[in-house]
PDB file of N, CA and C in Angstrom:
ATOM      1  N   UNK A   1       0.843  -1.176   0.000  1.00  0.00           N
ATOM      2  CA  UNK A   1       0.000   0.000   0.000  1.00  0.00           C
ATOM      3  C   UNK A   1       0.887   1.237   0.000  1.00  0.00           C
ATOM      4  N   UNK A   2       0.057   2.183  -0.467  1.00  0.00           N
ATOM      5  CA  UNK A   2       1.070   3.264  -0.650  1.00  0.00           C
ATOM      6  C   UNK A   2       0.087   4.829  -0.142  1.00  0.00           C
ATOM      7  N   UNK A   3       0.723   5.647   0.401  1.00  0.00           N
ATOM      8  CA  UNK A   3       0.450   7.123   0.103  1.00  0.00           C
ATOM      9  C   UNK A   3       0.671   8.072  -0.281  1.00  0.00           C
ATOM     10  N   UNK A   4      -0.556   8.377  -1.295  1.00  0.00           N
ATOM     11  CA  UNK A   4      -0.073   9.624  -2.333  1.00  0.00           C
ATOM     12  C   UNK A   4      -0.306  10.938  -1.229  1.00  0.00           C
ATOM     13  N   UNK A   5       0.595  11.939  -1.421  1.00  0.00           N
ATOM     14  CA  UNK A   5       0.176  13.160  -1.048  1.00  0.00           C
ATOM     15  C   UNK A   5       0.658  14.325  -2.161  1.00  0.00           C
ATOM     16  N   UNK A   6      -0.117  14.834  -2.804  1.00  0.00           N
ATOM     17  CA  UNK A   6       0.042  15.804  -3.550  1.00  0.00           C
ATOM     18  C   UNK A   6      -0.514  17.330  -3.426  1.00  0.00           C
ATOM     19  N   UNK A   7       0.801  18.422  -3.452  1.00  0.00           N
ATOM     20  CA  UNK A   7       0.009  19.546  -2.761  1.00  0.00           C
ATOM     21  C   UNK A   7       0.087  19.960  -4.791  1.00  0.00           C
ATOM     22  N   UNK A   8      -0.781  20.846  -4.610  1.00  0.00           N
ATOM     23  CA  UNK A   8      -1.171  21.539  -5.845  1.00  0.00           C
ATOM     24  C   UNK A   8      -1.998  22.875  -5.943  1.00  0.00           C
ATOM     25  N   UNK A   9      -2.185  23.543  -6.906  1.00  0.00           N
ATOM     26  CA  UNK A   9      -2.841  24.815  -6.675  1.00  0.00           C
ATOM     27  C   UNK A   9      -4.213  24.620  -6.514  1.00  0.00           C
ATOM     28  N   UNK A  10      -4.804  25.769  -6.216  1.00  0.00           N
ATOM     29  CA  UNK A  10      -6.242  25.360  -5.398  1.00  0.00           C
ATOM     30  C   UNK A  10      -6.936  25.059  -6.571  1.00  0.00           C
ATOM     31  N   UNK A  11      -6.485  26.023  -7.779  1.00  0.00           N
ATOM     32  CA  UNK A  11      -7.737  26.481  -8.645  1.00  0.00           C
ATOM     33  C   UNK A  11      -7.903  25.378  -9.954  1.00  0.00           C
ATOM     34  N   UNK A  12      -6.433  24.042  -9.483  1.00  0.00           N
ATOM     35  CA  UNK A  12      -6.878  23.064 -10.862  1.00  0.00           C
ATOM     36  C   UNK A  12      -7.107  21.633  -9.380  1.00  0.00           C
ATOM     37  N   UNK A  13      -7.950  21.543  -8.272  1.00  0.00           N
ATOM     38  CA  UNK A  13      -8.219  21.145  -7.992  1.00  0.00           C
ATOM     39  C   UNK A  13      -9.824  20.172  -8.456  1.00  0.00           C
ATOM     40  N   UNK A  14     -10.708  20.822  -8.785  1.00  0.00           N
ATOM     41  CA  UNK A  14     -11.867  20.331  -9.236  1.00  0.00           C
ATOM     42  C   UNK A  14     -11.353  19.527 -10.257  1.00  0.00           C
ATOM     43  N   UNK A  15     -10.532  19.801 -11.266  1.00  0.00           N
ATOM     44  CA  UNK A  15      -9.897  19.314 -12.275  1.00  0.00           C
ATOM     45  C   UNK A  15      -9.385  17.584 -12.058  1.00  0.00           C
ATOM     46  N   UNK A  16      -8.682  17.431 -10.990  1.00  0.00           N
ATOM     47  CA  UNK A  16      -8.167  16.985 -10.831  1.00  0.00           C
ATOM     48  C   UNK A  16      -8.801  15.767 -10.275  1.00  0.00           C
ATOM     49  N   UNK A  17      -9.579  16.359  -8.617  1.00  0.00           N
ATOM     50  CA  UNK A  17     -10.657  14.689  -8.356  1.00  0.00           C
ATOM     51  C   UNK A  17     -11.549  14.775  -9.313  1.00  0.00           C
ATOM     52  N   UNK A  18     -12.006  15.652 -10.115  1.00  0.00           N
ATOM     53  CA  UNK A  18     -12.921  15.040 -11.565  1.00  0.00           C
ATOM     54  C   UNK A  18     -12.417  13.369 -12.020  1.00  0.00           C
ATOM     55  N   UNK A  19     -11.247  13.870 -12.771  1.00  0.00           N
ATOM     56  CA  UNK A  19     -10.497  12.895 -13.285  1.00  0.00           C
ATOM     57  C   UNK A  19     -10.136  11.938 -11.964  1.00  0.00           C
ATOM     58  N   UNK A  20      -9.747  12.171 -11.281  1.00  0.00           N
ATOM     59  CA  UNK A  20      -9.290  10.873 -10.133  1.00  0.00           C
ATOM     60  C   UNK A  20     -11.102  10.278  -9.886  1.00  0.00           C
ATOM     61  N   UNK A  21     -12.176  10.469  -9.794  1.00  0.00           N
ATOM     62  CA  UNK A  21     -13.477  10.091  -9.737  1.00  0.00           C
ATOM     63  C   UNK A  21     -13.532   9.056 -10.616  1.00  0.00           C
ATOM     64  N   UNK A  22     -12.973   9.108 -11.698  1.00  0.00           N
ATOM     65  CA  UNK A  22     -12.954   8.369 -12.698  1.00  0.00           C
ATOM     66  C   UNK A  22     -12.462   6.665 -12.726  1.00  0.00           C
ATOM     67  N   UNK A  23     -11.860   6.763 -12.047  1.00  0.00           N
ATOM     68  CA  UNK A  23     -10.902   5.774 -11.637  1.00  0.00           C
ATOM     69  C   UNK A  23     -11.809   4.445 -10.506  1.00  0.00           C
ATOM     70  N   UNK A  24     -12.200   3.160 -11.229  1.00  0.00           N
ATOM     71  CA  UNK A  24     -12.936   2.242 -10.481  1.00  0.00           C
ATOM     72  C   UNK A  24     -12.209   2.245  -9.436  1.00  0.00           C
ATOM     73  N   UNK A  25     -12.440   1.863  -8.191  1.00  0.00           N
ATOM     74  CA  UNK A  25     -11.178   1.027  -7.267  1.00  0.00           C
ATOM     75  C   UNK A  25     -10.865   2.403  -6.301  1.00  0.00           C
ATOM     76  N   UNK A  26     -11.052   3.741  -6.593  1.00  0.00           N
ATOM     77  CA  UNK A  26     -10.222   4.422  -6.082  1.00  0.00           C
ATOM     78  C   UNK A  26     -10.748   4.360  -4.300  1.00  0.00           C
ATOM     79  N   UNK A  27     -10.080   4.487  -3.474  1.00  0.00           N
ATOM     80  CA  UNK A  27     -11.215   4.311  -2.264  1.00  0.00           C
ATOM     81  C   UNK A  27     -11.126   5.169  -1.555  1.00  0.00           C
ATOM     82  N   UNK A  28     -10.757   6.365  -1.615  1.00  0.00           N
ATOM     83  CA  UNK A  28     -11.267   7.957  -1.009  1.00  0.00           C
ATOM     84  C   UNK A  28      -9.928   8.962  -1.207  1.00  0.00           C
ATOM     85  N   UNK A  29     -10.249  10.240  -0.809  1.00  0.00           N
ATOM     86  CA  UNK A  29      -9.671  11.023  -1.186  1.00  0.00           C
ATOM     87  C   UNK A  29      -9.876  12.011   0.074  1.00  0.00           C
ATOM     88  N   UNK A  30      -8.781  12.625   0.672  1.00  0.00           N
ATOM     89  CA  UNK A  30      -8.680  13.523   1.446  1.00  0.00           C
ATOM     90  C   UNK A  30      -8.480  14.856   1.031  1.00  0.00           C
ATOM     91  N   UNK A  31      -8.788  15.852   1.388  1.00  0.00           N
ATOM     92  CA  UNK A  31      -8.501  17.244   0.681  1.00  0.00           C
ATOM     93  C   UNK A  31      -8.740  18.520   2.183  1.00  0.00           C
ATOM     94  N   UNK A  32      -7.306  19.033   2.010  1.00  0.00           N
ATOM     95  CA  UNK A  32      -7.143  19.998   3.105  1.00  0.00           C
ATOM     96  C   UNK A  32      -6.470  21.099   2.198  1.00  0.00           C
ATOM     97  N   UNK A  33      -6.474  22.251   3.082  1.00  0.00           N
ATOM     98  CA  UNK A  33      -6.390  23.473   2.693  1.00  0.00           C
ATOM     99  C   UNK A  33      -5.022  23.856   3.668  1.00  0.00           C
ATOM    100  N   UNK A  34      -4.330  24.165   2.789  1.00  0.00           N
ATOM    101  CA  UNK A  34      -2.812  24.509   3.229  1.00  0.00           C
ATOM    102  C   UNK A  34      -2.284  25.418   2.526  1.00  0.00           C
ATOM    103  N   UNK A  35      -1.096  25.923   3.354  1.00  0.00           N
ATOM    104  CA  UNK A  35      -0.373  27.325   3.062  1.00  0.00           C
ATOM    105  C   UNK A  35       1.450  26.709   3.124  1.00  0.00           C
ATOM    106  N   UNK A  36       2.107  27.039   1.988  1.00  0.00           N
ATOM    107  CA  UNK A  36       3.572  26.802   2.562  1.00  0.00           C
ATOM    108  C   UNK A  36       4.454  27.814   1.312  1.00  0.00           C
ATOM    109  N   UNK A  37       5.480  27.492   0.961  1.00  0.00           N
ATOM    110  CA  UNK A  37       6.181  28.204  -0.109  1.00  0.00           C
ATOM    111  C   UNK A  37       7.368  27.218  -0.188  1.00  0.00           C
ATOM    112  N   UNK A  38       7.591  27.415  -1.809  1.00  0.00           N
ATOM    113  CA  UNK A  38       9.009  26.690  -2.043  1.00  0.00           C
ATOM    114  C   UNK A  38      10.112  27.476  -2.338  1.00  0.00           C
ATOM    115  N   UNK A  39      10.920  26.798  -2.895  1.00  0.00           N
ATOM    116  CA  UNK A  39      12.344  27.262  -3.053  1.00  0.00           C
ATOM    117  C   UNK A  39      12.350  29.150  -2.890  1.00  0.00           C
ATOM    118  N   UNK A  40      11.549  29.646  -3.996  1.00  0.00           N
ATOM    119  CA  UNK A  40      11.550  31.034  -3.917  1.00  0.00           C
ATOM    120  C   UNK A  40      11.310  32.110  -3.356  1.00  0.00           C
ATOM    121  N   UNK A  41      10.427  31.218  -1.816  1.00  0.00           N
ATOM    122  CA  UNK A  41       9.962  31.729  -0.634  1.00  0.00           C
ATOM    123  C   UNK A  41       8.673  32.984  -0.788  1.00  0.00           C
ATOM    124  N   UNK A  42       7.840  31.998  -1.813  1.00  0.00           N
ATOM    125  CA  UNK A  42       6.322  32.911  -2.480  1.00  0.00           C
ATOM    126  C   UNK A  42       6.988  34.352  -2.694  1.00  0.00           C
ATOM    127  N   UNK A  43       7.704  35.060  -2.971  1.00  0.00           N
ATOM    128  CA  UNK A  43       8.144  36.201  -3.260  1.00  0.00           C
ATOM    129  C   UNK A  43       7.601  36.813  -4.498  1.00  0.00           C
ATOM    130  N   UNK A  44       7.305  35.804  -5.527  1.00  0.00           N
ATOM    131  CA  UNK A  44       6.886  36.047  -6.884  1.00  0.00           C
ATOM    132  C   UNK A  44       5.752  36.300  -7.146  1.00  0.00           C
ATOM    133  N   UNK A  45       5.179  35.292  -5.620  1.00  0.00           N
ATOM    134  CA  UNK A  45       3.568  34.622  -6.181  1.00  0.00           C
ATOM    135  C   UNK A  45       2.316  35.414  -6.057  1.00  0.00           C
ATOM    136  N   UNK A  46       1.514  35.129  -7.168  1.00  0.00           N
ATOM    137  CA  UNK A  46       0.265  36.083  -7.314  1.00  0.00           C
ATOM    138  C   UNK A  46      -1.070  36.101  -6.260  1.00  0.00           C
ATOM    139  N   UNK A  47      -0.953  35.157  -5.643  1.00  0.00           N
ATOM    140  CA  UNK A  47      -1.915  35.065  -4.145  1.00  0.00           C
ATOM    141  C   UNK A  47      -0.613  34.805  -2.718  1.00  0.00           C
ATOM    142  N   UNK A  48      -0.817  36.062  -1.790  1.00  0.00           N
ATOM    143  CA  UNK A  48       0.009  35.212  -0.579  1.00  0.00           C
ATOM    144  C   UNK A  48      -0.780  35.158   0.397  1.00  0.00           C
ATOM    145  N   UNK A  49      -0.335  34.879   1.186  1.00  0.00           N
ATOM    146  CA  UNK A  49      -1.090  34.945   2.855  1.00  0.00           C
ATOM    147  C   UNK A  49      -0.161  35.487   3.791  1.00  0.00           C
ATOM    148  N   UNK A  50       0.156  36.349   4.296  1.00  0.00           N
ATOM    149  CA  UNK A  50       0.817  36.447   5.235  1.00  0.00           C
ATOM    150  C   UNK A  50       0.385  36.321   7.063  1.00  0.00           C
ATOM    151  N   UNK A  51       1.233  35.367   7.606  1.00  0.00           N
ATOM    152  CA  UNK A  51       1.072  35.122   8.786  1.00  0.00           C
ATOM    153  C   UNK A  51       1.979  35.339   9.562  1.00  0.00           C
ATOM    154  N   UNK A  52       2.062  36.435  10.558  1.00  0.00           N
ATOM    155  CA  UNK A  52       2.975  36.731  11.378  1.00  0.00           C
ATOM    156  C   UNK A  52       4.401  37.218  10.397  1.00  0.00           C
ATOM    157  N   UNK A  53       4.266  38.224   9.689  1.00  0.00           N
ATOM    158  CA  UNK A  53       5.352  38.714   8.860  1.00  0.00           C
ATOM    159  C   UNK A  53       6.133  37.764   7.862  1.00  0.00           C
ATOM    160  N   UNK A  54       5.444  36.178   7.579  1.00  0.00           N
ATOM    161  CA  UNK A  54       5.856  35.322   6.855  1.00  0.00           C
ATOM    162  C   UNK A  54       5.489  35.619   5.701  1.00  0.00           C
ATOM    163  N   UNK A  55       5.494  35.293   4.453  1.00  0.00           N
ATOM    164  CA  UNK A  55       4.675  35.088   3.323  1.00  0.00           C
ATOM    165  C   UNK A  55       4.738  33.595   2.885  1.00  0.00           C
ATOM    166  N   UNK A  56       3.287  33.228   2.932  1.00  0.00           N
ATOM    167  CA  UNK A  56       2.748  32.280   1.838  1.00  0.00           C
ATOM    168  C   UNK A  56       1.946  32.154   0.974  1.00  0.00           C
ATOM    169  N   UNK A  57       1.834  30.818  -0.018  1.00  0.00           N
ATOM    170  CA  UNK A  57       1.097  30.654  -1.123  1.00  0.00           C
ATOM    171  C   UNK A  57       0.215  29.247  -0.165  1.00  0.00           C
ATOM    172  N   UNK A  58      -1.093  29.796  -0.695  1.00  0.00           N
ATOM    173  CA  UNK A  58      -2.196  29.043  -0.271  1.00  0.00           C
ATOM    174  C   UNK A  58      -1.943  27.322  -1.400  1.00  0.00           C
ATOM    175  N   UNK A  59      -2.223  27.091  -1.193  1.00  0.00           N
ATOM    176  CA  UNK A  59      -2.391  25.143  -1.934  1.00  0.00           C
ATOM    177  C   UNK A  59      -3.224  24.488  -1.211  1.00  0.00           C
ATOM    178  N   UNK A  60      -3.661  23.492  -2.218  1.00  0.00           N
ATOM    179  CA  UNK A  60      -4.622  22.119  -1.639  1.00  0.00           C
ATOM    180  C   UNK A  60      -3.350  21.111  -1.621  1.00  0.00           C
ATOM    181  N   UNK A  61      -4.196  20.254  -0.480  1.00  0.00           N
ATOM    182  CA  UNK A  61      -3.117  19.106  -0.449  1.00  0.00           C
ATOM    183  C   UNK A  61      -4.016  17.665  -0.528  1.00  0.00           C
ATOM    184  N   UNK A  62      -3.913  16.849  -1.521  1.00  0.00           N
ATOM    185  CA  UNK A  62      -4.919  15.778  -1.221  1.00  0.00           C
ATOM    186  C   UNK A  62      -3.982  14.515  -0.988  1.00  0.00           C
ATOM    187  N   UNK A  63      -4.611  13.646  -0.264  1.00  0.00           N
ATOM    188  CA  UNK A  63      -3.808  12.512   0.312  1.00  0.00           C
ATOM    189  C   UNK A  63      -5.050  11.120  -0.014  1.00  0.00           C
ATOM    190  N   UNK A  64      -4.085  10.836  -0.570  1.00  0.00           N
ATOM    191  CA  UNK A  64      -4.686   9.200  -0.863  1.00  0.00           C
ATOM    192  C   UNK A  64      -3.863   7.763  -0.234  1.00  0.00           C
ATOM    193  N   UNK A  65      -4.807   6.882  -0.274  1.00  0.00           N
ATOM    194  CA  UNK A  65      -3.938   5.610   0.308  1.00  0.00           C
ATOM    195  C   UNK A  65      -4.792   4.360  -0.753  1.00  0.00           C
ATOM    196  N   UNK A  66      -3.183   3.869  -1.132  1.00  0.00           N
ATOM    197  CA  UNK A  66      -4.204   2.805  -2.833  1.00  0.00           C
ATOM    198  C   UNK A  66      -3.305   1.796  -2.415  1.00  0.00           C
ATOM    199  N   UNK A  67      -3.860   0.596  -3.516  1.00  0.00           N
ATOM    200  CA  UNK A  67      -3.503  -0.459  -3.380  1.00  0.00           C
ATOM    201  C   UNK A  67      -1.737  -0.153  -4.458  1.00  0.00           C
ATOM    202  N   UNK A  68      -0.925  -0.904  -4.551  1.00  0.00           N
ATOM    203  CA  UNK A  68       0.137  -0.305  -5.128  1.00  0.00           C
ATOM    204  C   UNK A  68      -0.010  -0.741  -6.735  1.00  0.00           C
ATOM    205  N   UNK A  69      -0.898  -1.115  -7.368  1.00  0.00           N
ATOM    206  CA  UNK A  69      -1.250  -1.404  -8.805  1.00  0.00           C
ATOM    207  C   UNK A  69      -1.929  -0.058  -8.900  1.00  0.00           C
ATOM    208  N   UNK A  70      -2.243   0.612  -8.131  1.00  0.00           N
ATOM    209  CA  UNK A  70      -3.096   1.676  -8.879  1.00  0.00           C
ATOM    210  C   UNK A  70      -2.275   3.345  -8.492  1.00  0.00           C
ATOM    211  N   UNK A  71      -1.242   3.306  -8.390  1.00  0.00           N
ATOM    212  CA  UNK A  71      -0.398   4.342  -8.023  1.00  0.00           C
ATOM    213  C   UNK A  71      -0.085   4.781  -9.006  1.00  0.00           C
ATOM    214  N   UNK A  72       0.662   4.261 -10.015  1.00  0.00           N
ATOM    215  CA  UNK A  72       0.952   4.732 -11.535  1.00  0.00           C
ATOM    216  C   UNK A  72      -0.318   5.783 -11.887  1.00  0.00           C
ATOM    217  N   UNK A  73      -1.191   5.138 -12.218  1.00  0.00           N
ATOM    218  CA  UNK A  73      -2.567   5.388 -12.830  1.00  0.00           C
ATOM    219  C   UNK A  73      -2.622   7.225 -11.911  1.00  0.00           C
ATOM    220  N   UNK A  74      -2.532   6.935 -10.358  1.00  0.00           N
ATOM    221  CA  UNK A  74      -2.795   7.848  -9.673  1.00  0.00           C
ATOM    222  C   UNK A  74      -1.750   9.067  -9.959  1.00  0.00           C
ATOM    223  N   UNK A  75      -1.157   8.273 -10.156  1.00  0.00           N
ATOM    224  CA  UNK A  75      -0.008   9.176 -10.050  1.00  0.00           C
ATOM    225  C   UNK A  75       0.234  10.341 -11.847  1.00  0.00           C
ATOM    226  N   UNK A  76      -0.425   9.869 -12.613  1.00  0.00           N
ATOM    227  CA  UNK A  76      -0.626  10.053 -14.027  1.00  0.00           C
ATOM    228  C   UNK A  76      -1.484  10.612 -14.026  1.00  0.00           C
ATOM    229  N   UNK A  77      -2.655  10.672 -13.572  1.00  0.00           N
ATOM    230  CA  UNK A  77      -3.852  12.079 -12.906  1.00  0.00           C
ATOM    231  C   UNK A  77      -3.416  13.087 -12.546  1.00  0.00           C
ATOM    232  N   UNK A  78      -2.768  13.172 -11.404  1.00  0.00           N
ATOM    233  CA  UNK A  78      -2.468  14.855 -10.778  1.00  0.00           C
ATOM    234  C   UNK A  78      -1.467  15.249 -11.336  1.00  0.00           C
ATOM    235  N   UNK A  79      -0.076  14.343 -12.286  1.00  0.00           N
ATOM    236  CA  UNK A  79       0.377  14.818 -12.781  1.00  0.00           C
ATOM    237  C   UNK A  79      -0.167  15.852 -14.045  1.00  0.00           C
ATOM    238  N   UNK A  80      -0.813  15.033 -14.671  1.00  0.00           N
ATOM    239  CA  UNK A  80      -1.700  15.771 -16.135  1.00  0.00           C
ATOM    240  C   UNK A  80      -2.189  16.758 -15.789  1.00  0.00           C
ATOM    241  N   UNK A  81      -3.573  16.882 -14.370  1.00  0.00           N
ATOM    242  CA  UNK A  81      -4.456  17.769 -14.679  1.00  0.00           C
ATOM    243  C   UNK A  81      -3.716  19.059 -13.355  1.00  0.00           C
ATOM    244  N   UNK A  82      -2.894  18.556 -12.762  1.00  0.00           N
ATOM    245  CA  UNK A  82      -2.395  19.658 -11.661  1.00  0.00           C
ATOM    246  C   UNK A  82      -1.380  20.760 -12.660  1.00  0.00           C
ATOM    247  N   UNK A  83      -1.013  19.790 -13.617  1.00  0.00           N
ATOM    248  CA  UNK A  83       0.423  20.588 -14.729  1.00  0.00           C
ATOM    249  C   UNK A  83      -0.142  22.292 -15.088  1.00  0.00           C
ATOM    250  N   UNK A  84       0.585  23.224 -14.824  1.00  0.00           N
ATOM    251  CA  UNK A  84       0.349  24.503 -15.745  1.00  0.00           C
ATOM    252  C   UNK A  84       1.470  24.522 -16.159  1.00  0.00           C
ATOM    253  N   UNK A  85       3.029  24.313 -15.734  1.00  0.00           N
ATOM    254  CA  UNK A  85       3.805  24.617 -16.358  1.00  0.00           C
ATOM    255  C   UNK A  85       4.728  25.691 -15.753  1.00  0.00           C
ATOM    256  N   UNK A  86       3.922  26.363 -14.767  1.00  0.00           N
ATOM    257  CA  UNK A  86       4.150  27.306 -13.737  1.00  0.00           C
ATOM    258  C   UNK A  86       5.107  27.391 -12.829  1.00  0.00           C
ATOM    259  N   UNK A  87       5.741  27.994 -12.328  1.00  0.00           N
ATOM    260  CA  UNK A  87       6.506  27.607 -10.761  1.00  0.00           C
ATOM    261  C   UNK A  87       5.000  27.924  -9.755  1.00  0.00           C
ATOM    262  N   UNK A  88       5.353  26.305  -8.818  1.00  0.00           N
ATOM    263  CA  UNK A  88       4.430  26.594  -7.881  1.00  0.00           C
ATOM    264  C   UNK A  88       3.066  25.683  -8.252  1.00  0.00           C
ATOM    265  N   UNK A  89       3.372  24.528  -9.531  1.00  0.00           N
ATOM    266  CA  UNK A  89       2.521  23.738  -9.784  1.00  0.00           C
ATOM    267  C   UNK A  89       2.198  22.712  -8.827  1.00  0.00           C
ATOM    268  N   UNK A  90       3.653  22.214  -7.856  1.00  0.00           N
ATOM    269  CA  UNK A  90       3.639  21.887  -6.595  1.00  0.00           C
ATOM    270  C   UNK A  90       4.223  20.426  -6.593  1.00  0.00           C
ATOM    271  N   UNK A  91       3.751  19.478  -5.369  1.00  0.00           N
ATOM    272  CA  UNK A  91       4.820  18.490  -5.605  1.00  0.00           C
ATOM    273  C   UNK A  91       3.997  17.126  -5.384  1.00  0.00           C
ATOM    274  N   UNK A  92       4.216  15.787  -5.912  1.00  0.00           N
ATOM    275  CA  UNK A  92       3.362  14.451  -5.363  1.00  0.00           C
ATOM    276  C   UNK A  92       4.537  13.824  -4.733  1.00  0.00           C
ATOM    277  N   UNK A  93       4.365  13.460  -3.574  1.00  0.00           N
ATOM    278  CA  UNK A  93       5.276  12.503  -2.810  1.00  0.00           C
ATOM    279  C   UNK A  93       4.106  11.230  -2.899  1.00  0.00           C
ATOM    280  N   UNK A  94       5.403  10.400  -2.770  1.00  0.00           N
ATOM    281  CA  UNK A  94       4.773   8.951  -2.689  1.00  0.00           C
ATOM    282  C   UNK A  94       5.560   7.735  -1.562  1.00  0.00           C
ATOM    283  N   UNK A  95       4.510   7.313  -0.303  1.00  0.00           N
ATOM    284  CA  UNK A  95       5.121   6.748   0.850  1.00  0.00           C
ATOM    285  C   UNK A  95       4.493   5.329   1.676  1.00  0.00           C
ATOM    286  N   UNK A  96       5.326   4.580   1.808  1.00  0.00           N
ATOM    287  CA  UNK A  96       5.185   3.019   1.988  1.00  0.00           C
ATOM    288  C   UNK A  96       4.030   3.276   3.335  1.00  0.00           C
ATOM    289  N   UNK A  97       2.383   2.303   2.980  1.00  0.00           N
ATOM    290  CA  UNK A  97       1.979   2.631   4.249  1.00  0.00           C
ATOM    291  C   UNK A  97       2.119   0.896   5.134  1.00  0.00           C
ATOM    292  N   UNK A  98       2.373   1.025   6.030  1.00  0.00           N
ATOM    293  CA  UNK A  98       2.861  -0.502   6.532  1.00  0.00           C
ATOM    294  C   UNK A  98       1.315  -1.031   7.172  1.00  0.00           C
ATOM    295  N   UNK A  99       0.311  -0.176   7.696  1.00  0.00           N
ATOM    296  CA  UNK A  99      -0.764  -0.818   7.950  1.00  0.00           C
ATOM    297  C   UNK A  99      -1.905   0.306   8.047  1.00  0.00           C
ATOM    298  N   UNK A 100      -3.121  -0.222   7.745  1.00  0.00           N
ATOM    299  CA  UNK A 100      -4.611   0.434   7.890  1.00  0.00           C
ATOM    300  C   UNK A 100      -5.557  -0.236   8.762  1.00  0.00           C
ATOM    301  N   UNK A 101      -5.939   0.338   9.806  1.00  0.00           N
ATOM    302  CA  UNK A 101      -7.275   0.146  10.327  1.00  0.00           C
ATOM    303  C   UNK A 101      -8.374   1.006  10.323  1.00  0.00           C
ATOM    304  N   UNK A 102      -9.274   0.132   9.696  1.00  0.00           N
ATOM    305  CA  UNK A 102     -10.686   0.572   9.356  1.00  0.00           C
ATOM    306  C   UNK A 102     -11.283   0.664  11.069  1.00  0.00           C
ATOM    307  N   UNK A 103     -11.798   2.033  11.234  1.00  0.00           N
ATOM    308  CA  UNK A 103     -11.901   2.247  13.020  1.00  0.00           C
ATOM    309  C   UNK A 103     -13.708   1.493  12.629  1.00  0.00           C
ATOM    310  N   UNK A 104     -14.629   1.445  11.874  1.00  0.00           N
ATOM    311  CA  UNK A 104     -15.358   0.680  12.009  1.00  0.00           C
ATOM    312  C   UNK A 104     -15.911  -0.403  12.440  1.00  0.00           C
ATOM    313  N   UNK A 105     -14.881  -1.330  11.397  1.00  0.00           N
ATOM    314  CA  UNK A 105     -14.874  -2.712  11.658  1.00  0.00           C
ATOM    315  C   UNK A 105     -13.788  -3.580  12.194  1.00  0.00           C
ATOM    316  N   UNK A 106     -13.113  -2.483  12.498  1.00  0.00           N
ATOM    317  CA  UNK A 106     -11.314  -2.961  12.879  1.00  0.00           C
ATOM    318  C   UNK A 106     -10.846  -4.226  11.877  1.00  0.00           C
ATOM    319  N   UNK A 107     -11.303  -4.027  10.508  1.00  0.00           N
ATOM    320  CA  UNK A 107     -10.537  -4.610   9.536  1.00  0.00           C
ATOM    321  C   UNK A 107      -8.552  -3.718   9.457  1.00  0.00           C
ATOM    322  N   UNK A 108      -8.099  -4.400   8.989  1.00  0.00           N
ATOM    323  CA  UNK A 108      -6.700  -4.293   9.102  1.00  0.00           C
ATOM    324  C   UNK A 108      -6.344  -4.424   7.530  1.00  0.00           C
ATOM    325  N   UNK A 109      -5.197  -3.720   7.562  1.00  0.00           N
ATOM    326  CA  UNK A 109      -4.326  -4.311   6.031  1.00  0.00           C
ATOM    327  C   UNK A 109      -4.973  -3.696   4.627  1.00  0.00           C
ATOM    328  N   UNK A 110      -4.710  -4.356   3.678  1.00  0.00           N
ATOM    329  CA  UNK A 110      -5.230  -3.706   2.493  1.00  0.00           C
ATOM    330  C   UNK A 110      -6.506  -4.081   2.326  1.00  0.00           C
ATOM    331  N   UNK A 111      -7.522  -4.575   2.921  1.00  0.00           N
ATOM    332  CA  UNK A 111      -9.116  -5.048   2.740  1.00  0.00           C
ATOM    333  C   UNK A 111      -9.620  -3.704   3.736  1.00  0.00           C
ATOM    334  N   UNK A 112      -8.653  -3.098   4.473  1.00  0.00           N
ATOM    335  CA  UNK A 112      -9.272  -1.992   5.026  1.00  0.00           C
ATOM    336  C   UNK A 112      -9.818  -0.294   4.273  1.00  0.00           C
ATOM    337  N   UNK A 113      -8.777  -0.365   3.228  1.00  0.00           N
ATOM    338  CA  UNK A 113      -8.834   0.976   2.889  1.00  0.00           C
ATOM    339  C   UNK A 113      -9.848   0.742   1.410  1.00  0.00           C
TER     340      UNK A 113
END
């Protein structure tokens, strides 16, 4: 099992779980609202936030957890529809999950997620 976390801009978000919706098998999708900056330290960027004399750029961050046959696939979504080409298109990490419990049924393992 694996976890995707991909931060990306807010505004090709719809875009994006559109296309990930698409996908049989997929089994949920998390989506939070986050603020950070990269290398250039949002200096450039056309939306900031400033908090406590910091500057940031607002982003979505969505986090998934898949079976590891369907990571490619996943991973070929947010690449395509997150792409502008831009600095600040943002980043997908991808990370080994060693176990899931379903707090429901206290199923375990990959029959959980």
């Amino acid at each position: 099992m694996k976890e995707i976390k991909a931060i990306i801009q807010p505004f090709k978000l719809t875009e994006v779980i559109k296309e990930l919706q698409k996908n049989e098998g997929l089994p949920g999708v998390t989506i939070s609202d986050i603020k950070g900056f990269g290398k250039t330290r949002a200096m450039n960027a056309a939306e900031k936030v400033i908090d406590d004399l910091i500057e940031y750029v607002p982003k979505k961050k969505i986090e998934i957890v898949v079976h590891d046959d369907m990571v490619d696939k996943i991973l070929d979504v947010i690449q395509s529809k997150a792409h502008t080409g831009n600095p600040g298109d943002g980043k997908i990490f991808v990370v080994n999950v060693e176990n899931v419990v379903k707090i429901r049924t206290n199923e375990r393992g990959e029959s959980a997620i």
